[in-house]
N, C-alpha and C. Protein backbone atom coordinates (compact mmCIF):
# COMPACT_ATOMS: atom_id res chain seq x y z
N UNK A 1 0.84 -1.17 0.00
CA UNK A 1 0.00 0.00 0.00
C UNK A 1 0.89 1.24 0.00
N UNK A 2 0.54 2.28 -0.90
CA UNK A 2 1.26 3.58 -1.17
C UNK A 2 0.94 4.66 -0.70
N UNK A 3 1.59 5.64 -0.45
CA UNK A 3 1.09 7.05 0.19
C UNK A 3 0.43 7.84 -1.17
N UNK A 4 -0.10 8.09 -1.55
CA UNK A 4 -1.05 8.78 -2.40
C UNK A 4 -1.34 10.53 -2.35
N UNK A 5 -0.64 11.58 -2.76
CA UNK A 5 -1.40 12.80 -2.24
C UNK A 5 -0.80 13.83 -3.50
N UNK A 6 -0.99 14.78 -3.04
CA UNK A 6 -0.48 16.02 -4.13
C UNK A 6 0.83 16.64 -3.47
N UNK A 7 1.64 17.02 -4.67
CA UNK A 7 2.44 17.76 -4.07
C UNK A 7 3.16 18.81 -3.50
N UNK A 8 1.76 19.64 -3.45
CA UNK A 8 1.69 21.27 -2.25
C UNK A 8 1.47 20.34 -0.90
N UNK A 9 0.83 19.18 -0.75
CA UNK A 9 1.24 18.03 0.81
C UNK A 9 1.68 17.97 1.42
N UNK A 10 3.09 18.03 0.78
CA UNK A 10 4.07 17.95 1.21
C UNK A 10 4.69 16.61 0.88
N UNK A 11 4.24 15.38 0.10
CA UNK A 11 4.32 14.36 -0.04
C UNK A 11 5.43 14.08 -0.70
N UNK A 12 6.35 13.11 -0.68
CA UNK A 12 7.93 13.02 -0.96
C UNK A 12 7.81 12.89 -2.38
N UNK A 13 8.29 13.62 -2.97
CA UNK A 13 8.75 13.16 -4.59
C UNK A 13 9.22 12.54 -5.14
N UNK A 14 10.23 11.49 -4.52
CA UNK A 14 11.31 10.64 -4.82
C UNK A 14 10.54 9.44 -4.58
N UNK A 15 10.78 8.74 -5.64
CA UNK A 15 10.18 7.71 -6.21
C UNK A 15 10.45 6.39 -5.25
N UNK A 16 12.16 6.11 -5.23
CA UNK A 16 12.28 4.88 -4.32
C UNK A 16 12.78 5.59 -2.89
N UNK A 17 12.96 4.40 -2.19
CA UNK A 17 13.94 4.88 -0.89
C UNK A 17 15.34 5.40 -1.02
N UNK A 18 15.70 4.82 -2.42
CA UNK A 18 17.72 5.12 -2.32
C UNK A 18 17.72 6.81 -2.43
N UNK A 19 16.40 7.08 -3.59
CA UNK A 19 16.35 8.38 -3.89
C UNK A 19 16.19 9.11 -2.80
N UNK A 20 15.41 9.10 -1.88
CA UNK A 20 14.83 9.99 -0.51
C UNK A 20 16.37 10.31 0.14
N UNK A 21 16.78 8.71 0.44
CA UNK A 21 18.35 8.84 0.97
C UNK A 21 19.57 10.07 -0.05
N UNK A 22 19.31 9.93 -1.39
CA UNK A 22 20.50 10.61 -2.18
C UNK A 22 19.91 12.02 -1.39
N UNK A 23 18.64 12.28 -1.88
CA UNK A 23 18.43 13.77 -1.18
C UNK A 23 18.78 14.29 -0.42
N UNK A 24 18.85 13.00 1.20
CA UNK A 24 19.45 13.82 2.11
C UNK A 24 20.88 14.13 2.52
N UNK A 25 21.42 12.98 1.98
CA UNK A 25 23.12 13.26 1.47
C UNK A 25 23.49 14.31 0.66
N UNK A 26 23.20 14.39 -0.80
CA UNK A 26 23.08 15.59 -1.36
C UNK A 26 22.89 17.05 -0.25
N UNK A 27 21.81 16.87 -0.09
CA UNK A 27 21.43 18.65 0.31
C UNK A 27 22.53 18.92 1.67
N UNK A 28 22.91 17.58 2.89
CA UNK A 28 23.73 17.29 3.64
C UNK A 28 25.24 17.84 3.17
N UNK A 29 25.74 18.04 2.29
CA UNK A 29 27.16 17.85 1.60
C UNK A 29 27.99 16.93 2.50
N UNK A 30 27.82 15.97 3.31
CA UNK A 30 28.89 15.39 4.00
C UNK A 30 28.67 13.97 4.27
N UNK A 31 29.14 12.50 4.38
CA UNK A 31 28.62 10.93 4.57
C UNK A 31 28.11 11.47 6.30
N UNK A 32 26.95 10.53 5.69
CA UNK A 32 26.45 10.00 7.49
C UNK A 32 26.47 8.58 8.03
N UNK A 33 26.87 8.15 9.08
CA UNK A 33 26.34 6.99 9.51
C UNK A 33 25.09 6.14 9.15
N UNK A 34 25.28 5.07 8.74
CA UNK A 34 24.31 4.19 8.29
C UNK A 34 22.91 4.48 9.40
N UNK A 35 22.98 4.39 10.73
CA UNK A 35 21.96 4.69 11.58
C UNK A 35 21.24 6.04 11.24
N UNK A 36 21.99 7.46 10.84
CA UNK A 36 21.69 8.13 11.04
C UNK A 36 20.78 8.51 9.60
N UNK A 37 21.56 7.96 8.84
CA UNK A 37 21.26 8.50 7.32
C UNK A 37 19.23 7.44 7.32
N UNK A 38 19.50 6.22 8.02
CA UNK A 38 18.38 5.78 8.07
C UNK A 38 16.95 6.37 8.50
N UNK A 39 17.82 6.85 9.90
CA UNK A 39 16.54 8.21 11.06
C UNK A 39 15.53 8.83 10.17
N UNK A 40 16.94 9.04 9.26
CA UNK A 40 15.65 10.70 8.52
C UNK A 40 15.26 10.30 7.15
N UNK A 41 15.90 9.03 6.97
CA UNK A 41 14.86 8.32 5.43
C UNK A 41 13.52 8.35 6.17
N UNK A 42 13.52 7.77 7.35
CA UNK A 42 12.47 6.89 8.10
C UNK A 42 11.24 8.25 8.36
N UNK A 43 12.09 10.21 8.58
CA UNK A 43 11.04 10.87 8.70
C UNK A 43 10.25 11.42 7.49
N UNK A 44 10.47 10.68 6.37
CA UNK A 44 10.08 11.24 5.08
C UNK A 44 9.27 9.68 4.65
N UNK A 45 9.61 8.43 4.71
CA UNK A 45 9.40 7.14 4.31
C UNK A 45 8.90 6.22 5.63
N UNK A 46 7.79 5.84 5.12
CA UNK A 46 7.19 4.91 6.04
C UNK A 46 7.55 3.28 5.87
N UNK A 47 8.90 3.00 6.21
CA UNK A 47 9.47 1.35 5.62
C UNK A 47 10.27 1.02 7.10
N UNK A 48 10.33 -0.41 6.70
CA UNK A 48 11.22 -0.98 7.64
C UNK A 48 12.35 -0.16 7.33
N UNK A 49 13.54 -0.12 8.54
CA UNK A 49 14.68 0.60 8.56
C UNK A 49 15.75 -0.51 7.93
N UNK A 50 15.57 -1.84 7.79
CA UNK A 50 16.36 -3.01 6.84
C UNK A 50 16.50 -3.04 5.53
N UNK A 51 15.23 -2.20 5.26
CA UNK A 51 14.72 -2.03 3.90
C UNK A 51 15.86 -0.33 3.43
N UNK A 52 15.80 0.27 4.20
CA UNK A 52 16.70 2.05 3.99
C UNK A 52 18.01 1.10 3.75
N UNK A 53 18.87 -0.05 4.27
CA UNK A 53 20.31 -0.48 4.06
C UNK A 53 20.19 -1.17 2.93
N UNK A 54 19.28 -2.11 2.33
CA UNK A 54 18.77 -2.94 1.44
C UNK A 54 19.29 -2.18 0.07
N UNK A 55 18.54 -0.89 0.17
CA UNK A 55 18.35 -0.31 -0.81
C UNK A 55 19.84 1.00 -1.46
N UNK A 56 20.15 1.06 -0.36
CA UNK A 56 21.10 2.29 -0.33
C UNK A 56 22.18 1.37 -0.71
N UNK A 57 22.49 -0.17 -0.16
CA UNK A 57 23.25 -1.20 -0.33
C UNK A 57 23.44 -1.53 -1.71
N UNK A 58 22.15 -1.26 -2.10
CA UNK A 58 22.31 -1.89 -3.93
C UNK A 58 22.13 -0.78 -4.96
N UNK A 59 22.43 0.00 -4.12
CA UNK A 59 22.40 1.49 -5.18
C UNK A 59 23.74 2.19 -5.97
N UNK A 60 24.08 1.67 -6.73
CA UNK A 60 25.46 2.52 -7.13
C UNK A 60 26.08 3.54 -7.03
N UNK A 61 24.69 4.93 -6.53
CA UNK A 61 25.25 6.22 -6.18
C UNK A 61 25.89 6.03 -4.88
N UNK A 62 25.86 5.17 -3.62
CA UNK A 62 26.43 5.18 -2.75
C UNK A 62 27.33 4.48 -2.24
N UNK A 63 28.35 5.03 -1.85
CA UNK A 63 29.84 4.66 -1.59
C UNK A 63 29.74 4.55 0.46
N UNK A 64 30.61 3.44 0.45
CA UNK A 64 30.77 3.56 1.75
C UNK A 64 32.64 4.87 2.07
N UNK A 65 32.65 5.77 3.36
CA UNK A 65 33.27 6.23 3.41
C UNK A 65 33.85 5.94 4.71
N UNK A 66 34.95 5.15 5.14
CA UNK A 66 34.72 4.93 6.54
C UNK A 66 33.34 3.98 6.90
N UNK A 67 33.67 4.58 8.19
CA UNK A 67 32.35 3.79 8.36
C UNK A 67 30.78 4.55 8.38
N UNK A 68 30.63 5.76 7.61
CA UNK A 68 29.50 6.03 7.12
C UNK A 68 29.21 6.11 5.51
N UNK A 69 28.22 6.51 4.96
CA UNK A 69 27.52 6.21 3.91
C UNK A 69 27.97 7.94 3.05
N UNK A 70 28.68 7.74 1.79
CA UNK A 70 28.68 9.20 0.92
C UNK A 70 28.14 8.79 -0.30
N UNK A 71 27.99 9.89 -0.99
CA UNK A 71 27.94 9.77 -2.03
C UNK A 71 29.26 9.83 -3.14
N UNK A 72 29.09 8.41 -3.83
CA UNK A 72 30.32 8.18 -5.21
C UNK A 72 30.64 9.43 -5.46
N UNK A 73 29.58 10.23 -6.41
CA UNK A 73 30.32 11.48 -7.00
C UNK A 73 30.75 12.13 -6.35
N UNK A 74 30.78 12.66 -5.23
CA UNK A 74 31.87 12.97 -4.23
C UNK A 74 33.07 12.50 -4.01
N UNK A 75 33.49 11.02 -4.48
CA UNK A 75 34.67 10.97 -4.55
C UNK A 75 35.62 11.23 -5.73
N UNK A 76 36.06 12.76 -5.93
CA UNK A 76 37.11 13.02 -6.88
C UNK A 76 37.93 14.16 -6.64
N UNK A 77 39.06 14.29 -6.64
CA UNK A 77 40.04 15.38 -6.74
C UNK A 77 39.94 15.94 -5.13
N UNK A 78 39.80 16.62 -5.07
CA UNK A 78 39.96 17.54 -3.35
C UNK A 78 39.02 17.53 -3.01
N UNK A 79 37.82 16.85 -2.76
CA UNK A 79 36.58 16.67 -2.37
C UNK A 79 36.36 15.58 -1.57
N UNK A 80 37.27 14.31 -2.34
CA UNK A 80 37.90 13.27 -1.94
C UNK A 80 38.67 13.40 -0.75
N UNK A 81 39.46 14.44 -0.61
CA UNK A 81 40.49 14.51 0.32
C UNK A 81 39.69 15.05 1.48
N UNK A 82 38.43 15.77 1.76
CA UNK A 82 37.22 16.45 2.21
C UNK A 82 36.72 15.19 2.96
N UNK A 83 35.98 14.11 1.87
CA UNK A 83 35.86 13.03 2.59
C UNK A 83 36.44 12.18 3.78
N UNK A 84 37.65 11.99 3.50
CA UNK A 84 38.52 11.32 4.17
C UNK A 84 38.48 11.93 5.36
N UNK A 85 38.74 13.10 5.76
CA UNK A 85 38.92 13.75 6.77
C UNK A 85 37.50 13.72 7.60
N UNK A 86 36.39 14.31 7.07
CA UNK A 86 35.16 14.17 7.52
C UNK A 86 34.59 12.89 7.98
N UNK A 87 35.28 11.35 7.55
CA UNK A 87 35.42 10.22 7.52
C UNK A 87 36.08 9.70 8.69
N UNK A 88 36.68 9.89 9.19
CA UNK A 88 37.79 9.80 10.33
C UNK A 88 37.08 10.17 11.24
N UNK A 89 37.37 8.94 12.53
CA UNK A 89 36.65 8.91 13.84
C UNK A 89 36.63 9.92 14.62
């Protein structure tokens, strides 16, 4: 069963879960923890939280960084080097 509404709603635009997740990485500029990046799929998406790793897991835009979740195109040239640091315990 689907959420159904218009979108002055407020209703999420992004089609799957990986997408909801790119959004909040994107607009974020920085990797989050797998827990955390899940939290706020979970305040936009009504799914199991197995289902937010499932999906982000088999998604090609996302790179693990350390031990949180970035986005691939983020890794290139001095942005990369951005990562790493932001990456670090």
């Amino acid at each position: 069963m689907g959420v159904y509404g218009l979108a002055e709603w407020g209703i999420a635009k992004e089609r799957t879960i990986a997408d909801t997740a790119y959004r909040i990485l994107s607009e974020g500029g920085q990797p989050l923890p797998m827990r955390e990046l899940t939290a706020r799929v979970l305040e936009y998406r009504h799914v199991k939280p197995t289902s937010v790793g499932a999906m982000v897991g088999a998604d090609k835009r996302f790179c693990r960084v350390g031990p949180k979740i970035g986005l691939c195109e983020w890794q290139s040239g001095s942005l990369n080097r951005d990562l790493k640091e932001t990456a670090a315990p």
